[in-house]
C-alpha atoms as a PDB file:
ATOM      1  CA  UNK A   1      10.357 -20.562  -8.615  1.00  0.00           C
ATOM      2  CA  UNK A   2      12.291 -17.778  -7.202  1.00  0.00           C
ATOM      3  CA  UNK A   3      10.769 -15.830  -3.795  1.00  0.00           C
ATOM      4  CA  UNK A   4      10.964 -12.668  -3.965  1.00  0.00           C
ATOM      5  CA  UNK A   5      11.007 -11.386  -0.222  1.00  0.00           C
ATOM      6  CA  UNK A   6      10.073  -7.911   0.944  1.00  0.00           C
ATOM      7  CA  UNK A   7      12.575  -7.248   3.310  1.00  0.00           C
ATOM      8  CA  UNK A   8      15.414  -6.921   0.707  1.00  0.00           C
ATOM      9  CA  UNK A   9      13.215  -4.369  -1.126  1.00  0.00           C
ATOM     10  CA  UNK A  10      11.922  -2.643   2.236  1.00  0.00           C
ATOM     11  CA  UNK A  11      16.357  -2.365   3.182  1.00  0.00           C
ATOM     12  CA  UNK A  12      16.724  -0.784  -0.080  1.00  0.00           C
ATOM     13  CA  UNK A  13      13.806   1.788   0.151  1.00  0.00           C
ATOM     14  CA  UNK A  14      15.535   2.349   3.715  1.00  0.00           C
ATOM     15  CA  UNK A  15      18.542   3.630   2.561  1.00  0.00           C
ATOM     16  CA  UNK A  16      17.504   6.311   0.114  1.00  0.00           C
ATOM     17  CA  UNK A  17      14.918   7.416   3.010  1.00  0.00           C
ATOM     18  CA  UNK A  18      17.816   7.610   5.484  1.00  0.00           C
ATOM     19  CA  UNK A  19      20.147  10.026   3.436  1.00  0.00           C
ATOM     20  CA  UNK A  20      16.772  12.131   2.737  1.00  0.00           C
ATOM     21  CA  UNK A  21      15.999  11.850   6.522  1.00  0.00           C
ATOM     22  CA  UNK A  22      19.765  12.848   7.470  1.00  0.00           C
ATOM     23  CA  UNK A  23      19.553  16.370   4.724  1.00  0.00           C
ATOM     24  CA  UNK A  24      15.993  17.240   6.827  1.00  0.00           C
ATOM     25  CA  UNK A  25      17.309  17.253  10.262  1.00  0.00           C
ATOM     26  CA  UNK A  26      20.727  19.065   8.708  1.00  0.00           C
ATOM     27  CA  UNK A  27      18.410  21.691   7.428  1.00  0.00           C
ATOM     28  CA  UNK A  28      15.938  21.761   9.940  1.00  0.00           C
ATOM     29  CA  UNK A  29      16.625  19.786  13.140  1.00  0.00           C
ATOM     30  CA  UNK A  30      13.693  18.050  13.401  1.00  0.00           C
ATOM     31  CA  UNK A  31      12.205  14.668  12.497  1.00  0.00           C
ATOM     32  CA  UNK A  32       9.578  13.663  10.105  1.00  0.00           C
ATOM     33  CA  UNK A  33       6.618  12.657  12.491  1.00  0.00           C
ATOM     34  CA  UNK A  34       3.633  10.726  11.195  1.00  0.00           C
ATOM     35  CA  UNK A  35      -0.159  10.453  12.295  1.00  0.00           C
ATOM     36  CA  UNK A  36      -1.657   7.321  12.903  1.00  0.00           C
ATOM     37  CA  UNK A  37      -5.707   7.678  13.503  1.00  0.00           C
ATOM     38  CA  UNK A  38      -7.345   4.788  14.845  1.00  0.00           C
ATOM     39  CA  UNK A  39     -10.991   4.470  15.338  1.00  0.00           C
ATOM     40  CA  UNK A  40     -12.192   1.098  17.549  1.00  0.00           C
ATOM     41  CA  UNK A  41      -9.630  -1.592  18.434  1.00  0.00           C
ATOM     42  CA  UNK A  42      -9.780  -3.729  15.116  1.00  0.00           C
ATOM     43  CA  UNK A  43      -7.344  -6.303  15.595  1.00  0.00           C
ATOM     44  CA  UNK A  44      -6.449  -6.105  11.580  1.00  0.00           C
ATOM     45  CA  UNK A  45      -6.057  -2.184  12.626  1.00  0.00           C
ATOM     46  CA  UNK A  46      -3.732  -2.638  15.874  1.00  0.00           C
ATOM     47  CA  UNK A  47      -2.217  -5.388  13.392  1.00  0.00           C
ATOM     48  CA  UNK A  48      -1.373  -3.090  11.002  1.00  0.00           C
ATOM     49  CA  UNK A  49      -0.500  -0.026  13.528  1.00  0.00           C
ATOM     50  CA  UNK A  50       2.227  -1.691  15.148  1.00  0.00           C
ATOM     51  CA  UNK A  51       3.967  -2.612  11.930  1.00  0.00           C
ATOM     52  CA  UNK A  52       3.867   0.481  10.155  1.00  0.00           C
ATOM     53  CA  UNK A  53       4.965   1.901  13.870  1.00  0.00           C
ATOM     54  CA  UNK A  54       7.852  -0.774  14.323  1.00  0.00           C
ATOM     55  CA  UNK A  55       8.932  -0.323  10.860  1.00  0.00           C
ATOM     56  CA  UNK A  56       9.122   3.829  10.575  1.00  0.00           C
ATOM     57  CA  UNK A  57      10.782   4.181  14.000  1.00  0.00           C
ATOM     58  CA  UNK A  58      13.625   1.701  12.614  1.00  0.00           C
ATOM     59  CA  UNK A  59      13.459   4.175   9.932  1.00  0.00           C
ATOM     60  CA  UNK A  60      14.424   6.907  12.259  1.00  0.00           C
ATOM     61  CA  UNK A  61      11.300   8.351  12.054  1.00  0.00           C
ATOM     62  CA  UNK A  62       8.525   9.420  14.647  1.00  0.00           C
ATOM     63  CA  UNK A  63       5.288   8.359  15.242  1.00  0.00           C
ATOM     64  CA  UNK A  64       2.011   9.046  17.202  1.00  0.00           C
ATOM     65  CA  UNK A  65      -0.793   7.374  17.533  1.00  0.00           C
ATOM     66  CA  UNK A  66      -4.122   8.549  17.849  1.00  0.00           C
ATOM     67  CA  UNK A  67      -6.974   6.725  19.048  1.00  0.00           C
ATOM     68  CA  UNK A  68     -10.623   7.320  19.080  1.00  0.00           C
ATOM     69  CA  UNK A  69     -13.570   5.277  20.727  1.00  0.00           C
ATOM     70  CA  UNK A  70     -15.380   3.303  18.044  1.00  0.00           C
ATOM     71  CA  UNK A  71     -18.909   5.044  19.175  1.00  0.00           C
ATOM     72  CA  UNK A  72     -17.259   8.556  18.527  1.00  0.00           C
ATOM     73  CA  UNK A  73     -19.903  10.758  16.635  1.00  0.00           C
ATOM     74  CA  UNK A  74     -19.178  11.754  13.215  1.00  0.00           C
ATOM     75  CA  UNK A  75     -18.704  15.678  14.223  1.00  0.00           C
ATOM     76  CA  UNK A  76     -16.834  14.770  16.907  1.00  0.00           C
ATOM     77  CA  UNK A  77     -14.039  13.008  15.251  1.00  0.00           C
ATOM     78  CA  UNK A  78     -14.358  15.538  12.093  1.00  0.00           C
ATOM     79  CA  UNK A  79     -13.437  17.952  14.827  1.00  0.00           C
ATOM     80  CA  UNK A  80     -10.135  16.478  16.132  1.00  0.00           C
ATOM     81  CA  UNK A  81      -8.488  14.976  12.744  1.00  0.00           C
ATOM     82  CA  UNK A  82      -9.323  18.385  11.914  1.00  0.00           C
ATOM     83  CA  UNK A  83      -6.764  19.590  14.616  1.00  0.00           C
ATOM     84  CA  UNK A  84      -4.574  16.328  13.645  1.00  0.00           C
ATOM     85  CA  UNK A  85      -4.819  17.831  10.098  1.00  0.00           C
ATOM     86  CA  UNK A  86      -3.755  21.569  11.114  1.00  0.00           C
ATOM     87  CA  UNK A  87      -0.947  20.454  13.835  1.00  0.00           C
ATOM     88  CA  UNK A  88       2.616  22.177  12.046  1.00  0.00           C
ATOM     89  CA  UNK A  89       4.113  19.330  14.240  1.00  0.00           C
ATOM     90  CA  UNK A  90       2.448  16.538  11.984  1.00  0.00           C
ATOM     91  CA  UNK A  91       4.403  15.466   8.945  1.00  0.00           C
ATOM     92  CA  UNK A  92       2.278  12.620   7.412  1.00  0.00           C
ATOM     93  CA  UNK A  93      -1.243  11.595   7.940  1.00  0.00           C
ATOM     94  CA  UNK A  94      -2.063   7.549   8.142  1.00  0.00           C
ATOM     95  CA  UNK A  95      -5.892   7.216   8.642  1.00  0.00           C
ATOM     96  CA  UNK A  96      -6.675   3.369   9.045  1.00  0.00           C
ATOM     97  CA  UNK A  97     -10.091   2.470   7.567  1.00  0.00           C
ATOM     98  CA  UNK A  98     -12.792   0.985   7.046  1.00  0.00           C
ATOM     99  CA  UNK A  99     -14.225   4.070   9.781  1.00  0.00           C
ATOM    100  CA  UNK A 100     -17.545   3.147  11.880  1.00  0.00           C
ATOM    101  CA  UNK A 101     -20.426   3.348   9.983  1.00  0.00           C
ATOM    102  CA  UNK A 102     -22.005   6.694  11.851  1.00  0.00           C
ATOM    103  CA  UNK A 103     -18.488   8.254  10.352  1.00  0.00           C
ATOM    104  CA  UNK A 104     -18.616  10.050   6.650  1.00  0.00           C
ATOM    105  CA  UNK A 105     -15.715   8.350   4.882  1.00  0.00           C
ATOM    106  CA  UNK A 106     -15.616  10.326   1.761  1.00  0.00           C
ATOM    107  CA  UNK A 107     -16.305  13.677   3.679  1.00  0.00           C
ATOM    108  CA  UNK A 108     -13.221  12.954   5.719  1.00  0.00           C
ATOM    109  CA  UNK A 109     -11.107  11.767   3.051  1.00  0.00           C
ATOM    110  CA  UNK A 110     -12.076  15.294   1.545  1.00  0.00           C
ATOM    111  CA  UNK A 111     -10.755  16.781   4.607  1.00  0.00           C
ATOM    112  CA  UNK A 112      -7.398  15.691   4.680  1.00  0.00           C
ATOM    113  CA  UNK A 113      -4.491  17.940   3.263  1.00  0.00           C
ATOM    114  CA  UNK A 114      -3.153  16.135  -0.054  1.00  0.00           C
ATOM    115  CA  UNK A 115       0.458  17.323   1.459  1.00  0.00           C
ATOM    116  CA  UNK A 116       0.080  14.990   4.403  1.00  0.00           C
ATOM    117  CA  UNK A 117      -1.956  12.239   2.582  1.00  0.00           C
ATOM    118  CA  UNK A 118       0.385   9.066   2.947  1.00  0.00           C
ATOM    119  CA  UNK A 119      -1.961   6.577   1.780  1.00  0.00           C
ATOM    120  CA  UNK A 120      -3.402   8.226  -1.056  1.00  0.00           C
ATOM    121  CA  UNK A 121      -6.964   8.824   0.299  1.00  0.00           C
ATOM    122  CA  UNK A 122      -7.765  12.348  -0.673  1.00  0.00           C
ATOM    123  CA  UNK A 123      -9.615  13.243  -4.036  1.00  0.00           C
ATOM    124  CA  UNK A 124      -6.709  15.400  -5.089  1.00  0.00           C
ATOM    125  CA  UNK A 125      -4.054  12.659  -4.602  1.00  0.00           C
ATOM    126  CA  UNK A 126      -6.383  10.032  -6.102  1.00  0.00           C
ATOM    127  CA  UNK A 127      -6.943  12.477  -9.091  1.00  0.00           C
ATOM    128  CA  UNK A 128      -2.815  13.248  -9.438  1.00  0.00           C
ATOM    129  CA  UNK A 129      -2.468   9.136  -9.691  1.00  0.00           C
ATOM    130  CA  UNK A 130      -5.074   9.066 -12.673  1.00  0.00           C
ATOM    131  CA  UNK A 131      -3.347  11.600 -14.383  1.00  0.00           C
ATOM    132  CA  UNK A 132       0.000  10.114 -13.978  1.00  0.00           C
ATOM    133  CA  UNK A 133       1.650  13.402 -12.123  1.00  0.00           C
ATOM    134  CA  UNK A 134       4.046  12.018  -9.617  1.00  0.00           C
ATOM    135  CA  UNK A 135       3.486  14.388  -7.337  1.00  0.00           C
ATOM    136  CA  UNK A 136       0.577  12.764  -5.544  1.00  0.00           C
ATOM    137  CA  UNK A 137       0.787   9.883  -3.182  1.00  0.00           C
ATOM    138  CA  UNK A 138      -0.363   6.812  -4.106  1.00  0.00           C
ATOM    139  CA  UNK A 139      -1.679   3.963  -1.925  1.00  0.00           C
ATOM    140  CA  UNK A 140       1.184   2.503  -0.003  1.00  0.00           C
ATOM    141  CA  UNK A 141       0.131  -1.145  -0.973  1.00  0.00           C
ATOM    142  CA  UNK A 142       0.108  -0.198  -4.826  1.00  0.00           C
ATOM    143  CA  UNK A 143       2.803   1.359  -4.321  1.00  0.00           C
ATOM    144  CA  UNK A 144       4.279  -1.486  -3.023  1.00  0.00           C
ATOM    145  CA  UNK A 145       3.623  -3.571  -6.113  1.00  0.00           C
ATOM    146  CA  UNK A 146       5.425  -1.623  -7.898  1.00  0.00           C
ATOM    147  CA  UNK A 147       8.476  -1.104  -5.907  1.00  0.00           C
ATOM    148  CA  UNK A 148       8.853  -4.818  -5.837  1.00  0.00           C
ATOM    149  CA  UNK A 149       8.969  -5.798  -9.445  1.00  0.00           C
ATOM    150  CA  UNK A 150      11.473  -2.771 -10.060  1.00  0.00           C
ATOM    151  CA  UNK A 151      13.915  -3.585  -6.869  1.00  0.00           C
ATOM    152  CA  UNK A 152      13.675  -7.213  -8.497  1.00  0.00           C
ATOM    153  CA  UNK A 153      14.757  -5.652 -11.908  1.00  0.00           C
ATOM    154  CA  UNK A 154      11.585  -6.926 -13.403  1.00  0.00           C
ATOM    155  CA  UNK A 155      10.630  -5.397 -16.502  1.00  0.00           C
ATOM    156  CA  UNK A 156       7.162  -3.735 -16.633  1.00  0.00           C
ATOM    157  CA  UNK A 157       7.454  -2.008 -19.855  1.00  0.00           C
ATOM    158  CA  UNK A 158       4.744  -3.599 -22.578  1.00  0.00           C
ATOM    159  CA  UNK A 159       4.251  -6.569 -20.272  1.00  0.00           C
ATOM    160  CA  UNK A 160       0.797  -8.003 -20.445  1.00  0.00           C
ATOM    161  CA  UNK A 161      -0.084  -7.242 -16.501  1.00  0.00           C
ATOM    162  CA  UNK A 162      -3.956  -8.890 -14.750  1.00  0.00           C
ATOM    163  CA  UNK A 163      -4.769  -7.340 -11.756  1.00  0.00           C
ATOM    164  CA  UNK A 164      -7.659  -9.098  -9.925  1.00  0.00           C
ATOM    165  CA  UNK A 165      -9.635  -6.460  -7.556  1.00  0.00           C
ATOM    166  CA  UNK A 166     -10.726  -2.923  -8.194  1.00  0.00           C
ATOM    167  CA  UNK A 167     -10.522  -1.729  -4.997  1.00  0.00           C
ATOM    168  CA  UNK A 168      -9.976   1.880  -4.790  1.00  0.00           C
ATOM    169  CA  UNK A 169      -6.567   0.568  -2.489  1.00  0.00           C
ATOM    170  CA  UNK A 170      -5.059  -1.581  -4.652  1.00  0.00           C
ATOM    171  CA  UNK A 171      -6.565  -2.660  -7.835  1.00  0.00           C
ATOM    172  CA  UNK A 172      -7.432   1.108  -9.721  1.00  0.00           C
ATOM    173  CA  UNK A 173      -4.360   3.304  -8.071  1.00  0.00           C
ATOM    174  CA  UNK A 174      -2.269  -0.323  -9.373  1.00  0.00           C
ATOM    175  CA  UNK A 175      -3.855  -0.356 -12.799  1.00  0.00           C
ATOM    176  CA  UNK A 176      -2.692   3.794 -13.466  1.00  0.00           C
ATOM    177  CA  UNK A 177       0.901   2.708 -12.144  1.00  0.00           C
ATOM    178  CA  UNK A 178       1.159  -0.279 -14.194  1.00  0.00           C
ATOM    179  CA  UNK A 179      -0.324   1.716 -16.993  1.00  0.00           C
ATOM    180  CA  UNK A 180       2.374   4.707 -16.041  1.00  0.00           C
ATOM    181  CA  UNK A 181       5.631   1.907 -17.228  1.00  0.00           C
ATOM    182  CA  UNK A 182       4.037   1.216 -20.153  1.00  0.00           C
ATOM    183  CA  UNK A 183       2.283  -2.334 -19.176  1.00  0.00           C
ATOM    184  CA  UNK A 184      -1.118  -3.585 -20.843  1.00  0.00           C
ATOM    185  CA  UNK A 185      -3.437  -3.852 -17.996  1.00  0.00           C
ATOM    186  CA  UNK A 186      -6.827  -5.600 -17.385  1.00  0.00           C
ATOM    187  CA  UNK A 187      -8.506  -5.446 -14.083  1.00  0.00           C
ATOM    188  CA  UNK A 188     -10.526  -8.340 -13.185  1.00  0.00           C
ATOM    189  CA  UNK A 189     -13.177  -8.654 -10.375  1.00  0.00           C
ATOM    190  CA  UNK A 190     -16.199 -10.888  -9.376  1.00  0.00           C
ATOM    191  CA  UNK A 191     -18.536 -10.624 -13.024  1.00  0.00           C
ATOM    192  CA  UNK A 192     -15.114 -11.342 -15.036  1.00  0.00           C
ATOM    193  CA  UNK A 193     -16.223 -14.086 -17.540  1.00  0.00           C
ATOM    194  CA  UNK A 194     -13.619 -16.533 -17.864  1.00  0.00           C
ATOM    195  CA  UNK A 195     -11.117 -15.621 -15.307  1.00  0.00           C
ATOM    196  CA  UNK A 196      -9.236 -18.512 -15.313  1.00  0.00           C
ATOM    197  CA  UNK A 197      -8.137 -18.181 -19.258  1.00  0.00           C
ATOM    198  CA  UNK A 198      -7.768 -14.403 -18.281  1.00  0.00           C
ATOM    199  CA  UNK A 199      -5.459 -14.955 -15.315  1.00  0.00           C
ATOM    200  CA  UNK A 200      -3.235 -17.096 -17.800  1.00  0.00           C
ATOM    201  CA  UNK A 201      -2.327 -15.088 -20.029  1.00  0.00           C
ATOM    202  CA  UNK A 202      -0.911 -12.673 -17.510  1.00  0.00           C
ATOM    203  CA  UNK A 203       2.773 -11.799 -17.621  1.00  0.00           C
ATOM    204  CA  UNK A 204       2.659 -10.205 -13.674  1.00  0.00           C
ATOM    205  CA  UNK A 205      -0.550 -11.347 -12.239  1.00  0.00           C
ATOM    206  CA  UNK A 206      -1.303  -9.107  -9.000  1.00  0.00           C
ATOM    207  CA  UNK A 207      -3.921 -10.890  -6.456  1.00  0.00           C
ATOM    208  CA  UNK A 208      -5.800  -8.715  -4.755  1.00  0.00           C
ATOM    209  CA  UNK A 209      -9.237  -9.837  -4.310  1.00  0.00           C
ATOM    210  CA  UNK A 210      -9.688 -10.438  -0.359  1.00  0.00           C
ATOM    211  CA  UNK A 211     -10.119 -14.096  -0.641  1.00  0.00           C
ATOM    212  CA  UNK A 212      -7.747 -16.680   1.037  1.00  0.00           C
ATOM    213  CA  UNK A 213      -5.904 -18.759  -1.655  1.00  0.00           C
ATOM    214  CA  UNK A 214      -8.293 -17.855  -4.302  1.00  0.00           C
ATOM    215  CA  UNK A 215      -5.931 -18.392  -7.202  1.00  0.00           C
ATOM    216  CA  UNK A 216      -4.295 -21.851  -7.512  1.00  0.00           C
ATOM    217  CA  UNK A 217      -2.034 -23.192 -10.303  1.00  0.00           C
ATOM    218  CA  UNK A 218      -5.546 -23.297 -12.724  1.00  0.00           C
ATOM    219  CA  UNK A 219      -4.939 -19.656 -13.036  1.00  0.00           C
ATOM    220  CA  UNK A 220      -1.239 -18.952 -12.903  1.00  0.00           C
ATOM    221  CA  UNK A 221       0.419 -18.573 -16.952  1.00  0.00           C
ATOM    222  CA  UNK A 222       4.069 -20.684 -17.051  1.00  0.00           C
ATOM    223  CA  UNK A 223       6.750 -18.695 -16.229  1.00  0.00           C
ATOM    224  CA  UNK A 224       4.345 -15.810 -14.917  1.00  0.00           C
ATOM    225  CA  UNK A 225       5.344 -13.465 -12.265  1.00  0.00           C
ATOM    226  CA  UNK A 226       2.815 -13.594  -9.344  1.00  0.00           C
ATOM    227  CA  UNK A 227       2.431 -10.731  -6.889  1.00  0.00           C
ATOM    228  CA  UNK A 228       0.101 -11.593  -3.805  1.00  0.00           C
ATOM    229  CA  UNK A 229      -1.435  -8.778  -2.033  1.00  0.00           C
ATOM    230  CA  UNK A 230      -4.054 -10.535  -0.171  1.00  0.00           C
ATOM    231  CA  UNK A 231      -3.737 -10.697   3.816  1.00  0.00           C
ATOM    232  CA  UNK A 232      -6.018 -13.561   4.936  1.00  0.00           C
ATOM    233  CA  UNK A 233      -5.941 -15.968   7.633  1.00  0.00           C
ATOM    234  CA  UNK A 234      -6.702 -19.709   6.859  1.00  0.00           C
ATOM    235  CA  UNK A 235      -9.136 -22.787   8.360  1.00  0.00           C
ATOM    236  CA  UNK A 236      -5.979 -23.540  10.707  1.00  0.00           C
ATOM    237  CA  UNK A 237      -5.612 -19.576  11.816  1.00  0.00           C
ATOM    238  CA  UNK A 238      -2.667 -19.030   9.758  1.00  0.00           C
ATOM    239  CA  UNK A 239      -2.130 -15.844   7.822  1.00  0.00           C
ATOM    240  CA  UNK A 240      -2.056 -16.608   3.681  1.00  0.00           C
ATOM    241  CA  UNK A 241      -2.213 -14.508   0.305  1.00  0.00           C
ATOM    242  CA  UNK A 242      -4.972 -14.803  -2.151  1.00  0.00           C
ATOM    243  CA  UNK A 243      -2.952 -17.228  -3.828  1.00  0.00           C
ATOM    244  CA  UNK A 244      -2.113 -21.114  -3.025  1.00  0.00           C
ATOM    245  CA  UNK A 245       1.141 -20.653  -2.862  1.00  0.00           C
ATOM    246  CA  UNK A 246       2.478 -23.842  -2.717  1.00  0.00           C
ATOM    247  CA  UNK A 247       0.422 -25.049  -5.858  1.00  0.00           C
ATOM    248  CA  UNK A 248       2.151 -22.590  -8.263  1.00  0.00           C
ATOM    249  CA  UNK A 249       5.328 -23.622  -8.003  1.00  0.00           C
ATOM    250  CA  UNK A 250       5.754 -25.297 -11.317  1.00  0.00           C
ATOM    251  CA  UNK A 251       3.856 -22.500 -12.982  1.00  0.00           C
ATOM    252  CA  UNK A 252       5.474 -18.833 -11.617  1.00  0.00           C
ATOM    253  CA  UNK A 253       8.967 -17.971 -12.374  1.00  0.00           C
ATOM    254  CA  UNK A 254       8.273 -15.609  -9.493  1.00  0.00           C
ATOM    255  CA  UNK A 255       6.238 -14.809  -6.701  1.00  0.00           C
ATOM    256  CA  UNK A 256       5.917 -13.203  -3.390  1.00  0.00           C
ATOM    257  CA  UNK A 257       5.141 -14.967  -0.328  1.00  0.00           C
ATOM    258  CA  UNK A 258       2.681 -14.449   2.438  1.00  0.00           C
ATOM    259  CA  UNK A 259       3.751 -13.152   5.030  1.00  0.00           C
ATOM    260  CA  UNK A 260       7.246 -11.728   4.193  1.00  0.00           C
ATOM    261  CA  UNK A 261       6.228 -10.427   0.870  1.00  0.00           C
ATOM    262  CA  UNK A 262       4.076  -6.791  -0.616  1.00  0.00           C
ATOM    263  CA  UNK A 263       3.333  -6.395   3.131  1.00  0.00           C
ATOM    264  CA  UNK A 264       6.687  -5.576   3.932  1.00  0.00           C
ATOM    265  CA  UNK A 265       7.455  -3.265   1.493  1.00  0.00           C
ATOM    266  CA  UNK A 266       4.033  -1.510   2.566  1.00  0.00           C
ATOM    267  CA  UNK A 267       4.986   0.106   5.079  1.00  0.00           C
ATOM    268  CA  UNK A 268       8.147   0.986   3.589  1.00  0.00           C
ATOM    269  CA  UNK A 269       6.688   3.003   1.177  1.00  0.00           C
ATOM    270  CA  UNK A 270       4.875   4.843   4.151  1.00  0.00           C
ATOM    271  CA  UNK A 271       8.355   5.997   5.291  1.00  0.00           C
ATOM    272  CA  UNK A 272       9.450   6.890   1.705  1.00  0.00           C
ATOM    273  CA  UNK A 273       6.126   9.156   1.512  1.00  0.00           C
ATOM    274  CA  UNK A 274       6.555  10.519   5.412  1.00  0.00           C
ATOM    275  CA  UNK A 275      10.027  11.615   4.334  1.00  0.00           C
ATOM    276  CA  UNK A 276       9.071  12.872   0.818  1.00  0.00           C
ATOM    277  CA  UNK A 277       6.286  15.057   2.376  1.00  0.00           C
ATOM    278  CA  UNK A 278       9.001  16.400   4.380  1.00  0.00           C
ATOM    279  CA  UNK A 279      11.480  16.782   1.510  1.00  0.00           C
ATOM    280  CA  UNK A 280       9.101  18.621  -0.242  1.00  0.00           C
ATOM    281  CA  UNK A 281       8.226  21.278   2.644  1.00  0.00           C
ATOM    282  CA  UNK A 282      11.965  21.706   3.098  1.00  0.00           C
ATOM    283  CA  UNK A 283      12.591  22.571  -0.868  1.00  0.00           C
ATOM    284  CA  UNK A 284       9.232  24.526  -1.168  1.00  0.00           C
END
């Protein structure tokens, strides 16, 4: 079974952002700068915040964090991603969610301006993914998928692709991008009868359900490409996929490890997006 590790994809996404980055400060002098919002101290969030910070400022690119008390009201913090939203200085927006429950999710998501939308949160970008115009930003993590089977030179074109998950994060925007290169796509979840037979006869199977190591070798088809998307931490406190990874190995042709796999590339394609957005103020 051949690994196929998101750090060579995540060096080849870096180049093409660095001669994009290198035109914007020719043309303008300044530096793409993302948003991070933060709401509480959730350690998947700070988990998350320091990677995609790490990983854009070894892109060249800036970032700021902003942080907000997890008891914030929900007109208070409407108020200042409002400002976040407005500031010329911001480039790129990352929001980090789930929000606190006393926040309005989908009225903030309808807030944000689909220009500085990196994660594909706003009803306009969700609605440009659905209807396959490329202008829109996609989820980083779909993305992500995507980006991996294509630096890998894997074809996607009338492959028979299972995705299991629907989450509006992985699973739907993945299912239009799949969908976009031509693959035949189910989307499994939860109520799926049969999963196991449906998993099989998957060409790329994508695991993205939230569950630790949810898919063994029972549900892997031979000579399948496996993508693991799942970030979960084991009975010994390790971090794992949603697959068992080391059961599949006479199954998969491919597959992507946890960590050092989709996650990787994630927040590569956040960089890609923060320099697009960018790009696309420059040429407008």
């Amino acid at each position: 079974m051949v690994i196929l590790k998101g750090a060579e994809v995540s060096a080849k996404i870096k180049e093409q952002v660095q001669k994009d980055l290198m035109l914007i400060k020719e043309k303008t002098g300044r530096i793409p700068k993302l948003a991070i919002v933060r709401v509480g101290e959730k350690p998947d969030d700070l988990s998350y915040e320091r990677g995609a910070k790490k990983k854009l400022e070894s892109f060249g690119l800036e970032t700021e964090v902003y942080p907000f008390p997890e008891e914030i009201s929900h007109e208070e913090f409407k108020a200042a991603f409002d400002r976040i939203n407005k500031d010329r200085h911001v480039t790129g927006i990352l929001l980090l969610k789930p929000l606190p429950k006393q926040i309005n999710e989908k009225e903030i998501d309808s807030i944000i301006d689909p220009e500085k939308d990196m994660d594909g949160i706003s009803p306009e970008n969700i609605a440009k993914i659905f209807a396959g115009d490329e202008s829109g930003y996609a989820p980083c993590t779909a993305e992500a998928v995507i980006e991996v089977l294509k630096a890998n030179e894997i074809p996607i074109k009338g492959k028979r692709a299972v995705i299991v998950g629907r989450s509006m994060i992985v699973g739907k925007p993945l299912s239009m991008l799949l969908l976009k290169e031509n693959a035949t796509v189910t989307i499994c979840h939860t109520k799926t009868v049969d999963l196991k037979e449906t998993c099989k006869e998957a060409q790329i199977l994508v695991a993205a359900a939230g569950k630790g190591k949810m898919l063994n070798q029972d549900y892997v088809g031979k000579g399948a490409i496996v993508i693991d998307v799942g970030i979960n931490v084991d009975e010994d406190g390790r971090l794992c996929g949603d697959v068992d990874f080391e059961s599949i190995g006479e199954q998969a042709s491919m597959a992507t490890p946890v960590p050092g796999g989709v996650g990787a590339v994630t927040t590569a394609v956040l960089a890609k997006h923060l320099v697009k957005a960018a790009m696309d103020r420059l040429l407008s």
